[in-house]
C-alpha atoms as a PDB file:
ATOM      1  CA  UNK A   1      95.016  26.044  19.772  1.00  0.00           C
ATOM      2  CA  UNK A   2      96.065  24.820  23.322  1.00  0.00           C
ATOM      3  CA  UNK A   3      92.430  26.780  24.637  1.00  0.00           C
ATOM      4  CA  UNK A   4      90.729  24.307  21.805  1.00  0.00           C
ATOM      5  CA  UNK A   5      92.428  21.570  22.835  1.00  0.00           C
ATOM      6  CA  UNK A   6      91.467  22.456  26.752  1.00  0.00           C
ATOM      7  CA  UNK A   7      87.715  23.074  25.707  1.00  0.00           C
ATOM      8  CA  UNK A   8      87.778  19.125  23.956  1.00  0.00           C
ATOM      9  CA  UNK A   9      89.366  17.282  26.908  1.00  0.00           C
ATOM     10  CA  UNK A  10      87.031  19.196  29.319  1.00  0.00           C
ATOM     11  CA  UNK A  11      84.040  17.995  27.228  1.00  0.00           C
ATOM     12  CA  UNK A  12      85.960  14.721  27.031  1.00  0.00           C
ATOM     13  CA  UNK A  13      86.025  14.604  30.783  1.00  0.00           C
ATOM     14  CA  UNK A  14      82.233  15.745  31.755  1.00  0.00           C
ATOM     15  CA  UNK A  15      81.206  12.912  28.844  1.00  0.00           C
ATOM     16  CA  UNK A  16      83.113  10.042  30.805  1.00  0.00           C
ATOM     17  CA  UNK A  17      81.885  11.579  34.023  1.00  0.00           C
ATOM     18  CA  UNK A  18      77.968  11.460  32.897  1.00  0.00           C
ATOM     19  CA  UNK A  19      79.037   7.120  31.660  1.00  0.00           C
ATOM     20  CA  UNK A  20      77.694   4.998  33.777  1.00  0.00           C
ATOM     21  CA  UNK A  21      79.943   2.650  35.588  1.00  0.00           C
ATOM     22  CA  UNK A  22      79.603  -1.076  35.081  1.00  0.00           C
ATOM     23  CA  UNK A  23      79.130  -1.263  38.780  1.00  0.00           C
ATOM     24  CA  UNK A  24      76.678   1.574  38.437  1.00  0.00           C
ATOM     25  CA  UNK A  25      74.695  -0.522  35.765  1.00  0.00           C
ATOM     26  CA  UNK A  26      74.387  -3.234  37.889  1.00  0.00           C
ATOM     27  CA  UNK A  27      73.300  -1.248  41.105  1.00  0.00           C
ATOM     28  CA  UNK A  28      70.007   0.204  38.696  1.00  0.00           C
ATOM     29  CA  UNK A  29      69.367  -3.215  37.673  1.00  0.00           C
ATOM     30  CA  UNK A  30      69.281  -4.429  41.584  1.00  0.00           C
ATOM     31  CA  UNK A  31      67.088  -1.023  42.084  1.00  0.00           C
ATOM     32  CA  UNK A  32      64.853  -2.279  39.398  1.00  0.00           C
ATOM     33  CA  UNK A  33      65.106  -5.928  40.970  1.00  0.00           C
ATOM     34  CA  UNK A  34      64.105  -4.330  44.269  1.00  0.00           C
ATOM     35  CA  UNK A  35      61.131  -2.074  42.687  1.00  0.00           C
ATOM     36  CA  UNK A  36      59.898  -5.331  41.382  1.00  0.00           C
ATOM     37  CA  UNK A  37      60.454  -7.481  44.371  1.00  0.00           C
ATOM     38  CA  UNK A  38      58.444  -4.584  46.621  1.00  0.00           C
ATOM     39  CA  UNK A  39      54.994  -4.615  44.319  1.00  0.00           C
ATOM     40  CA  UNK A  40      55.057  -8.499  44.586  1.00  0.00           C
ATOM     41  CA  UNK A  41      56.362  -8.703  40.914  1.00  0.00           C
ATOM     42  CA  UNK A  42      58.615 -11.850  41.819  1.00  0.00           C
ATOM     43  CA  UNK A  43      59.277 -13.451  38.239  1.00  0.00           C
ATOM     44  CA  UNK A  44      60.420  -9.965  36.922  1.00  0.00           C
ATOM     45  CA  UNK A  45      62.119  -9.480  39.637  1.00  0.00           C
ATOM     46  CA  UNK A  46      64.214 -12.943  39.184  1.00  0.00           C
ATOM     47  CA  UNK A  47      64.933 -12.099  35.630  1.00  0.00           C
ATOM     48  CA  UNK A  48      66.835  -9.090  36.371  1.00  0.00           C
ATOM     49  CA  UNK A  49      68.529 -10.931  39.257  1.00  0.00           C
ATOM     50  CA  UNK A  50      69.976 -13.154  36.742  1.00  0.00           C
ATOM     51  CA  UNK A  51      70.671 -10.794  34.165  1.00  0.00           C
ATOM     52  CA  UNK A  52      73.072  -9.215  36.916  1.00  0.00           C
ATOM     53  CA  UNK A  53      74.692 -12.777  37.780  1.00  0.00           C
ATOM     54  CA  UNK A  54      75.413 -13.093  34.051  1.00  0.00           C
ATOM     55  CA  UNK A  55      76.537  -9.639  33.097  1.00  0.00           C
ATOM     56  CA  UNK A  56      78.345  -8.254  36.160  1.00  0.00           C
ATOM     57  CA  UNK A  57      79.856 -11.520  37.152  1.00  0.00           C
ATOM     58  CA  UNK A  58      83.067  -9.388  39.114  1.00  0.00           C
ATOM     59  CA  UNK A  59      80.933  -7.056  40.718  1.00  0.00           C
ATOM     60  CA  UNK A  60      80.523  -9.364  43.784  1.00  0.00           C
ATOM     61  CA  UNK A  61      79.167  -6.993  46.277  1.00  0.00           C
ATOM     62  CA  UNK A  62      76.101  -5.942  44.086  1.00  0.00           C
ATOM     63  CA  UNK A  63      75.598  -9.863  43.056  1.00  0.00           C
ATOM     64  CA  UNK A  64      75.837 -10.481  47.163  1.00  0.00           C
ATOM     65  CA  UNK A  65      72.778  -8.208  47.819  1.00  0.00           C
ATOM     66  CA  UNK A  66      71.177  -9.481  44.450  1.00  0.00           C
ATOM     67  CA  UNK A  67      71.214 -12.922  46.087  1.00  0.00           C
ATOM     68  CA  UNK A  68      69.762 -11.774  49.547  1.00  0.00           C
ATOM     69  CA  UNK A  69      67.243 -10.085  47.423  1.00  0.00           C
ATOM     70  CA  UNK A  70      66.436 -13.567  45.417  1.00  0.00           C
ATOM     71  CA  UNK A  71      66.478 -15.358  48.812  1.00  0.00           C
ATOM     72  CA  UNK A  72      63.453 -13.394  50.078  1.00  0.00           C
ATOM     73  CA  UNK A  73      61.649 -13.608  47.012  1.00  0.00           C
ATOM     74  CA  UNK A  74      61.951 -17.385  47.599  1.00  0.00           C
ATOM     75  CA  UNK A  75      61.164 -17.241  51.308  1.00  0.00           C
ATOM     76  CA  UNK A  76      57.364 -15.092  49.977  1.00  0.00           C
ATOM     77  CA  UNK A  77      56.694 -17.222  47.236  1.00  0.00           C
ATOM     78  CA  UNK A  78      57.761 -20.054  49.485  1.00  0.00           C
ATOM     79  CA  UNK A  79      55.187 -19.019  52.539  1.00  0.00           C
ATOM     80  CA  UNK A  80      52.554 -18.061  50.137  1.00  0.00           C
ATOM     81  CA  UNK A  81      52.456 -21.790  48.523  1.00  0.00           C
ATOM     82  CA  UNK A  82      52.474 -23.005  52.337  1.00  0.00           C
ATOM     83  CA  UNK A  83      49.392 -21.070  53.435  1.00  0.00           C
ATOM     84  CA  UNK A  84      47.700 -22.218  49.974  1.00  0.00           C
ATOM     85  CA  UNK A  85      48.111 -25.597  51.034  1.00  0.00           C
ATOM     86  CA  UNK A  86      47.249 -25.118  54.892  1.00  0.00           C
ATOM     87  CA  UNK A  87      44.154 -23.916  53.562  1.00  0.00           C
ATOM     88  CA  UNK A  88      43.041 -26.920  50.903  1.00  0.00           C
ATOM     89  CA  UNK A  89      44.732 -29.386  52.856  1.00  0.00           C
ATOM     90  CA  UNK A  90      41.885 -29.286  55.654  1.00  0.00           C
ATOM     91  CA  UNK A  91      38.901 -29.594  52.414  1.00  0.00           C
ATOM     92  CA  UNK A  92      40.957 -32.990  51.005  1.00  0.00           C
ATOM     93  CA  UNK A  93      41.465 -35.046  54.110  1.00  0.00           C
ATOM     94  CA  UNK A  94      37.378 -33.564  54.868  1.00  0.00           C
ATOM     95  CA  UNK A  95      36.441 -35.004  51.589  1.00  0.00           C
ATOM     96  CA  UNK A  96      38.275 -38.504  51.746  1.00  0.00           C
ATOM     97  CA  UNK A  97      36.811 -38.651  55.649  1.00  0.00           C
ATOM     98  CA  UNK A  98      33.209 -38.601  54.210  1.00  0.00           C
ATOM     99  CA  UNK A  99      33.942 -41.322  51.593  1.00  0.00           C
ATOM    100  CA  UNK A 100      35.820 -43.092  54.080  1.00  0.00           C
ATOM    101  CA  UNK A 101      32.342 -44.627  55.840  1.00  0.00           C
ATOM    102  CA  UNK A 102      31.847 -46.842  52.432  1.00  0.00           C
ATOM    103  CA  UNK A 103      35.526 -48.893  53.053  1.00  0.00           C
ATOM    104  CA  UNK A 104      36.375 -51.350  55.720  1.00  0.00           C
ATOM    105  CA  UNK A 105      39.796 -51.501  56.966  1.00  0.00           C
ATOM    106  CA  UNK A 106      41.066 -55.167  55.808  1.00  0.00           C
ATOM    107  CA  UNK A 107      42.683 -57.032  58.259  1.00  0.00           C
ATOM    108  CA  UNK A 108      46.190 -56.572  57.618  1.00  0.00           C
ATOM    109  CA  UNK A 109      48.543 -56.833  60.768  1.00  0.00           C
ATOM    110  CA  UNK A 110      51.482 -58.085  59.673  1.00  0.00           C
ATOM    111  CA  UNK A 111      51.184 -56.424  56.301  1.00  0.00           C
ATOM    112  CA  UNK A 112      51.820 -52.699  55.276  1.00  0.00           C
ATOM    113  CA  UNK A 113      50.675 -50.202  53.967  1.00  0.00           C
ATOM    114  CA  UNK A 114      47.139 -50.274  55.194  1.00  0.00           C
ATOM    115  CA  UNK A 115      44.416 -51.196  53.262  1.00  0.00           C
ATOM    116  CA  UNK A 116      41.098 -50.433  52.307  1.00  0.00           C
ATOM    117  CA  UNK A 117      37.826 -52.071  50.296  1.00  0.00           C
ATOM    118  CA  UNK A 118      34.536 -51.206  49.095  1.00  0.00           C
ATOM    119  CA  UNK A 119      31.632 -52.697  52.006  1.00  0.00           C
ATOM    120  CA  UNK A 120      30.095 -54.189  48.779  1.00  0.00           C
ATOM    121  CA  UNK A 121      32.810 -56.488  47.665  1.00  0.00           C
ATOM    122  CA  UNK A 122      33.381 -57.172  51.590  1.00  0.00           C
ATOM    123  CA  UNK A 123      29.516 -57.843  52.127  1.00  0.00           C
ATOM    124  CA  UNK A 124      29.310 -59.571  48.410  1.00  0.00           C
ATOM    125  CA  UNK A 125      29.166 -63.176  48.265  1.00  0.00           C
ATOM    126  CA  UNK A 126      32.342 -65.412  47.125  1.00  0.00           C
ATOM    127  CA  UNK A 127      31.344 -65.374  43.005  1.00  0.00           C
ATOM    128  CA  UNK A 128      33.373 -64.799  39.610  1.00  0.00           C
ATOM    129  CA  UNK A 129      33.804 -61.128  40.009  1.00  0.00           C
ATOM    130  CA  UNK A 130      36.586 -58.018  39.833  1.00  0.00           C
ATOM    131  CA  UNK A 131      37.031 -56.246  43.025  1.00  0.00           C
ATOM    132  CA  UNK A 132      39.575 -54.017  43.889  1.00  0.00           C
ATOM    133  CA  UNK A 133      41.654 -52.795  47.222  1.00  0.00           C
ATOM    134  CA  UNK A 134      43.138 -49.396  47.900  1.00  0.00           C
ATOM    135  CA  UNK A 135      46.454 -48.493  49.908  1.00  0.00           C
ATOM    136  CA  UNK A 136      46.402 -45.528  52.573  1.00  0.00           C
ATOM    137  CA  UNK A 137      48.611 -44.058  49.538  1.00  0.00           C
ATOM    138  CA  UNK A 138      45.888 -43.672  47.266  1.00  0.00           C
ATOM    139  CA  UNK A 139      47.611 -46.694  45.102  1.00  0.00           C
ATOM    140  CA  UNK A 140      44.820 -49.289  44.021  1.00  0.00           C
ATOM    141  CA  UNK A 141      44.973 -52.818  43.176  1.00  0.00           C
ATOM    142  CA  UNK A 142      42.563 -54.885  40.723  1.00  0.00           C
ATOM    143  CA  UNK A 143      41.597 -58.587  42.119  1.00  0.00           C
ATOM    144  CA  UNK A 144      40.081 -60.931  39.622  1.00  0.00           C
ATOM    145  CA  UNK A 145      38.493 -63.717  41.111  1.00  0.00           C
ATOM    146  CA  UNK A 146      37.091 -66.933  39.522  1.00  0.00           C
ATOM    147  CA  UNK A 147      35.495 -69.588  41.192  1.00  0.00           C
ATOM    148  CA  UNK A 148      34.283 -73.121  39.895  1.00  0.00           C
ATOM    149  CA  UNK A 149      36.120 -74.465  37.167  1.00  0.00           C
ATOM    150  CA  UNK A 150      39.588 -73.963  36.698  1.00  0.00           C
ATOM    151  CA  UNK A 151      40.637 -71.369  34.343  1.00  0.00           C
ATOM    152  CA  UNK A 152      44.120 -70.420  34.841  1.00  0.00           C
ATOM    153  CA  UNK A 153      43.692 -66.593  33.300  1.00  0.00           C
ATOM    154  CA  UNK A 154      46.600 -65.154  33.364  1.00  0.00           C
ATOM    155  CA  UNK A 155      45.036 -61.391  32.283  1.00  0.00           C
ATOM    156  CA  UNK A 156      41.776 -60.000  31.993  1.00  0.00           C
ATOM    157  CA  UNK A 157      39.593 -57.800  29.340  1.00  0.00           C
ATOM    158  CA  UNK A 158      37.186 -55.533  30.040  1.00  0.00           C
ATOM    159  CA  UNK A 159      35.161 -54.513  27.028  1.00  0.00           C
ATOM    160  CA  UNK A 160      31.747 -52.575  26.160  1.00  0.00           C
ATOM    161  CA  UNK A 161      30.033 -52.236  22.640  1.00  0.00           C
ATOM    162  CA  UNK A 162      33.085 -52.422  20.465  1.00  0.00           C
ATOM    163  CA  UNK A 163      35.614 -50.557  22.975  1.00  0.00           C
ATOM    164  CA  UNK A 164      37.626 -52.421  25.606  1.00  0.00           C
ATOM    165  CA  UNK A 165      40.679 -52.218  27.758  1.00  0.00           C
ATOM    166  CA  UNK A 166      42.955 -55.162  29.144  1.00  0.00           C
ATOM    167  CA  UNK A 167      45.967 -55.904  31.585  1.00  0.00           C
ATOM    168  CA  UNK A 168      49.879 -57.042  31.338  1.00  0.00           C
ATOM    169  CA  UNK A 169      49.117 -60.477  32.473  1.00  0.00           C
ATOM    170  CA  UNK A 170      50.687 -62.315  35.377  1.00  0.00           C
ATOM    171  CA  UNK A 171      51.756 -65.967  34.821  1.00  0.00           C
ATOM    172  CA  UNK A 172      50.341 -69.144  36.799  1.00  0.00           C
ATOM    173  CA  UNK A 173      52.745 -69.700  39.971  1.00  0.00           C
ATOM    174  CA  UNK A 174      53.456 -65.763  40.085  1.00  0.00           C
ATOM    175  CA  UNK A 175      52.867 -64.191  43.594  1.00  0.00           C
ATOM    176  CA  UNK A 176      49.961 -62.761  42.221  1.00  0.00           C
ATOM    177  CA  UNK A 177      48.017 -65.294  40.778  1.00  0.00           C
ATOM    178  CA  UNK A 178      47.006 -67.177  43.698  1.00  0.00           C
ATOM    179  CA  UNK A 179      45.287 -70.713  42.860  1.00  0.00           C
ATOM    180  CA  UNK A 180      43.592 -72.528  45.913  1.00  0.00           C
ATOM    181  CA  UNK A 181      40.741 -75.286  46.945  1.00  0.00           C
ATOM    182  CA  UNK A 182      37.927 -74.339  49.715  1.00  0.00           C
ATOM    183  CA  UNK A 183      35.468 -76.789  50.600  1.00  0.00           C
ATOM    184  CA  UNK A 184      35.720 -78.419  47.099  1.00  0.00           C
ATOM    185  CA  UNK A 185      35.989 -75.078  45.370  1.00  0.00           C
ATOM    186  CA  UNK A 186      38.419 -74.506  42.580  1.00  0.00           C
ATOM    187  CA  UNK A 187      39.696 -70.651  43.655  1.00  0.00           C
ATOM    188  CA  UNK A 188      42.037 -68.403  41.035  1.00  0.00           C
ATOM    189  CA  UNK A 189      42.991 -64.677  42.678  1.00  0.00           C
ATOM    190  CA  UNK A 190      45.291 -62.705  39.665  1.00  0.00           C
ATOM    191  CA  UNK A 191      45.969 -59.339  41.199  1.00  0.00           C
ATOM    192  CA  UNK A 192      46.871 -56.787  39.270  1.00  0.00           C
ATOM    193  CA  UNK A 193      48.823 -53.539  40.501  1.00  0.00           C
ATOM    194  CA  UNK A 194      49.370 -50.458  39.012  1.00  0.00           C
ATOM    195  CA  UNK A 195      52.183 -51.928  36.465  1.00  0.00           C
ATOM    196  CA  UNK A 196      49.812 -54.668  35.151  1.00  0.00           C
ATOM    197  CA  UNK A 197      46.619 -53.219  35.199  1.00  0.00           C
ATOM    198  CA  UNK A 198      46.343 -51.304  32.198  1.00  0.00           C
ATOM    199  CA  UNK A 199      43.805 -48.888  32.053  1.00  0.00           C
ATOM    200  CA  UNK A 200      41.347 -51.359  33.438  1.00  0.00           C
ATOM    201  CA  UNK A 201      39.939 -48.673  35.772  1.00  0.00           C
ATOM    202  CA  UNK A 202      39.663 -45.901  33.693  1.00  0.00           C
ATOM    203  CA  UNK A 203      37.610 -47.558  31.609  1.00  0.00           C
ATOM    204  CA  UNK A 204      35.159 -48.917  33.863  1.00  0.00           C
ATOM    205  CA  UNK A 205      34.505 -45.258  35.232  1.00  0.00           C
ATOM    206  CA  UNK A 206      34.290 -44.094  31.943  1.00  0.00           C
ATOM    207  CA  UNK A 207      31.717 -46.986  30.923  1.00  0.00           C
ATOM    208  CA  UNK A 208      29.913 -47.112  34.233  1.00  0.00           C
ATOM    209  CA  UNK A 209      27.234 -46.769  32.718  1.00  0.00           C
ATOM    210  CA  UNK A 210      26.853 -48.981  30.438  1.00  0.00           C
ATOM    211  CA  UNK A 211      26.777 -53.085  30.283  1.00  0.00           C
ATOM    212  CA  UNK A 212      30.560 -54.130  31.064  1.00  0.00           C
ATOM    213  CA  UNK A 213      31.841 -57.779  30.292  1.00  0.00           C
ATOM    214  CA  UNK A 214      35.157 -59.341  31.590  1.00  0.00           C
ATOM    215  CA  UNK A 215      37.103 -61.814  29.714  1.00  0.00           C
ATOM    216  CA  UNK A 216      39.501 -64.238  31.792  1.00  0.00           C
ATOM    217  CA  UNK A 217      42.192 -64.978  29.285  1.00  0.00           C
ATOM    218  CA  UNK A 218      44.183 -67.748  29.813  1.00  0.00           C
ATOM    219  CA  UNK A 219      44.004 -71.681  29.044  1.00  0.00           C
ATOM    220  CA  UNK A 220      40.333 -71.260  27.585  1.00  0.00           C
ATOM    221  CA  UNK A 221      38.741 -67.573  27.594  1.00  0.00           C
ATOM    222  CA  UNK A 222      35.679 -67.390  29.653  1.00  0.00           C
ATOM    223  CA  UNK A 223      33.240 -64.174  29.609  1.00  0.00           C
ATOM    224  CA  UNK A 224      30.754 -62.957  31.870  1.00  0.00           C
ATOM    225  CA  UNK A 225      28.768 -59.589  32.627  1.00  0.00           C
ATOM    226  CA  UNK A 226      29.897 -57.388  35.324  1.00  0.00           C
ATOM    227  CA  UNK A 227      27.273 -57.008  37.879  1.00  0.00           C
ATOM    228  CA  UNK A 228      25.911 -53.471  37.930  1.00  0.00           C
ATOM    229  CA  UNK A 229      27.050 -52.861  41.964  1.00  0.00           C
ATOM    230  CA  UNK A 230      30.434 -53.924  41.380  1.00  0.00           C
ATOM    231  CA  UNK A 231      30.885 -51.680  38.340  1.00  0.00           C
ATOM    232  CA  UNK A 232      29.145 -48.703  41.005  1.00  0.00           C
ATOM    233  CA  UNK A 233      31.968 -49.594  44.013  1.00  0.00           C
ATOM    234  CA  UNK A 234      34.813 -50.087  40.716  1.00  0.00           C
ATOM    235  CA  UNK A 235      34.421 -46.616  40.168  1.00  0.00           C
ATOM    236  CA  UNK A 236      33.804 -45.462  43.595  1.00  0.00           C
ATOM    237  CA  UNK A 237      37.001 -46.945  44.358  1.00  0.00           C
ATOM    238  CA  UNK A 238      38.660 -45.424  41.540  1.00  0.00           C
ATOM    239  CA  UNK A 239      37.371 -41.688  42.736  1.00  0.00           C
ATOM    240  CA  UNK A 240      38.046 -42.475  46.796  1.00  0.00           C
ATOM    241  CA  UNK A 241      41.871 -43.735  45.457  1.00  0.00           C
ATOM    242  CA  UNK A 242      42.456 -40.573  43.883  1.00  0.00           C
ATOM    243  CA  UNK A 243      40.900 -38.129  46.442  1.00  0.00           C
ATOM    244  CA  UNK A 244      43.609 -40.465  48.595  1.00  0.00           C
ATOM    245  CA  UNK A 245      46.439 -39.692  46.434  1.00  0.00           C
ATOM    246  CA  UNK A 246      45.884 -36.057  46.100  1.00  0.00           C
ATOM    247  CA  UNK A 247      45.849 -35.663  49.744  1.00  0.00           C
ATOM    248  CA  UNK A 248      48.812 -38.046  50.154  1.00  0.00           C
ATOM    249  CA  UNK A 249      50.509 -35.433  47.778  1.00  0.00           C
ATOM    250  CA  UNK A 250      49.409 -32.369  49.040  1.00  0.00           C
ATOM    251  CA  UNK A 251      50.603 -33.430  52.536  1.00  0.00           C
ATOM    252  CA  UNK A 252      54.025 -34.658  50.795  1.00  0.00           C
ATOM    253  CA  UNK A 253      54.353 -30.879  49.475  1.00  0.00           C
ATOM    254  CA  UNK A 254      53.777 -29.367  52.478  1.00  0.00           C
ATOM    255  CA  UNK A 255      56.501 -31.558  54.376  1.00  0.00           C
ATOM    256  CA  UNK A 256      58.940 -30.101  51.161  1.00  0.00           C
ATOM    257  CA  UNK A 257      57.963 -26.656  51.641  1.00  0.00           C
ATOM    258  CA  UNK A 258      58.392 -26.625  55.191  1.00  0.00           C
ATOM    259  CA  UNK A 259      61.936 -27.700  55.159  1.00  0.00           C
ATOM    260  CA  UNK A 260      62.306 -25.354  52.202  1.00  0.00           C
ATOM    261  CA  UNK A 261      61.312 -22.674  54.218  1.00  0.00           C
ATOM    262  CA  UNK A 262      63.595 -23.108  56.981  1.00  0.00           C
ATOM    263  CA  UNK A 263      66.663 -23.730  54.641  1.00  0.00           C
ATOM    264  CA  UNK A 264      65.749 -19.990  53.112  1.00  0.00           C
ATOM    265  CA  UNK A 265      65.721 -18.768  56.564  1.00  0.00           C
ATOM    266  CA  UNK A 266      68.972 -20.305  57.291  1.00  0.00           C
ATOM    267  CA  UNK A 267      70.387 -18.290  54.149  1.00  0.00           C
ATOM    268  CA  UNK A 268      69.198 -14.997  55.350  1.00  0.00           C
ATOM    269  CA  UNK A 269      70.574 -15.503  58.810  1.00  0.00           C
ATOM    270  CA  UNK A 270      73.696 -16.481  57.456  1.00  0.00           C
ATOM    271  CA  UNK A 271      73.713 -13.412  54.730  1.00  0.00           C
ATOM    272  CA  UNK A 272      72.908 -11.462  57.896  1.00  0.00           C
ATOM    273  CA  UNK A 273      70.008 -10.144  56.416  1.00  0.00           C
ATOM    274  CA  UNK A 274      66.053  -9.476  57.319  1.00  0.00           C
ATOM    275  CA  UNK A 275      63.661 -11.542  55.935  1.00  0.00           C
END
């Protein structure tokens, strides 16, 4: 009997020897983390990082080197979306440089951001017309301008065939509709931003090519026909303000990631580990 019972808590013994140990569990999933991590495998990699935050939450040591390890995988994903952008951000400001030679700076000295317009509607001849003005920030503003008899729009419609698109409008006296004489001229200005305009754009690059008429709502509605080079610089405008923007972002991204970067490295110095 007492050799039996010797045999069972020997067998008993080698069987809790061969267990695992919770802090040997988490050391194979840091292994695994690290296997990962090492064929560029970053997302896997992050998932088993967190599965040992959230199962082994007292083994501090291995969660210690578990967040070095999640640190670098930050700092290469964090380079590698840097060197993306050093190398598209060169194409973006190369294409808005080459579109840039169809605006004219307008003369704004006491008035920021900068701003840019189409050489047609800064060549084109005071008349009843949209035109519109873009920000260095790729933001772009819609001017409706009527001249001769008084309208007092307060919005505008753009339509074509049986589709058309219109603005939030902006009430007589408002900043932005601006009502003036010239030389015996009756002038209205209603500028519209990006919070009134509607989809007033959109649609005139999507109907470029095709007749366009604008209706001046306001006291009396009054309709007239686009001319066919304004609708050409509307949508020029529309694609030069987004090549802006996107290169206004980009640039805004790369700033981010910079400082990113150097916070990660901050992390690994201060873990006192190679990165």
């Amino acid at each position: 009997m007492r050799t039996r019972i010797a045999f069972m808590l020997l067998i008993m013994c080698g069987c809790i020897a061969c267990t695992p140990t919770v802090s040997n569990k988490a050391k194979i999933l840091l292994d695994k983390a690290t296997s990962h991590y090492t064929k560029g495998e970053y997302n896997t990699a992050k998932l088993l990082i967190d599965s040992i935050h959230t199962t082994f939450q007292h083994d501090i040591e291995t969660r210690q080197q578990a967040r070095i390890l999640m640190y670098n995988i930050e700092y290469q994903e964090t380079a590698r979306n840097l060197a993306y952008l050093d190398s598209i951000i060169p194409l973006a400001k190369k294409q808005c440089d080459s579109m840039m030679v169809d605006y004219v700076l307008l003369d704004t000295v006491y008035v920021t951001p900068k701003t840019y317009r189409h050489t047609y509607f800064d060549k084109q001849a005071p008349a009843t017309t949209l035109i519109c003005e873009i920000t260095e920030q790729g933001n772009i503003n819609i001017i409706s301008v009527n001249a001769g008899k008084a309208r007092n729009h307060v919005a505008i419609k753009v339509s074509s065939d049986d589709a058309f698109a219109d603005t939030q409008e902006v009430p007589v006296g408002n900043a932005y509709n601006y009502q003036f004489t010239d030389l015996g001229v009756q002038w209205e200005k209603v500028t519209f931003d990006k919070n009134t305009q509607g989809d007033i754009l959109g649609f005139i690059e999507l109907y470029q090519n095709h007749p366009i008429y604008v209706t001046l709502m306001g006291e009396k509605n009054y309709t007239y026909q686009l001319g066919k080079k304004s609708i050409e610089a509307l949508a020029q405008s529309v694609q030069y303000a987004h090549h802006i923007n996107q290169y206004v972002e980009l640039k805004k991204e790369h700033h981010k990631l910079t400082e990113k970067l150097a916070w990660i490295k901050q992390k690994l110095v201060a873990e006192e580990s190679p990165y």
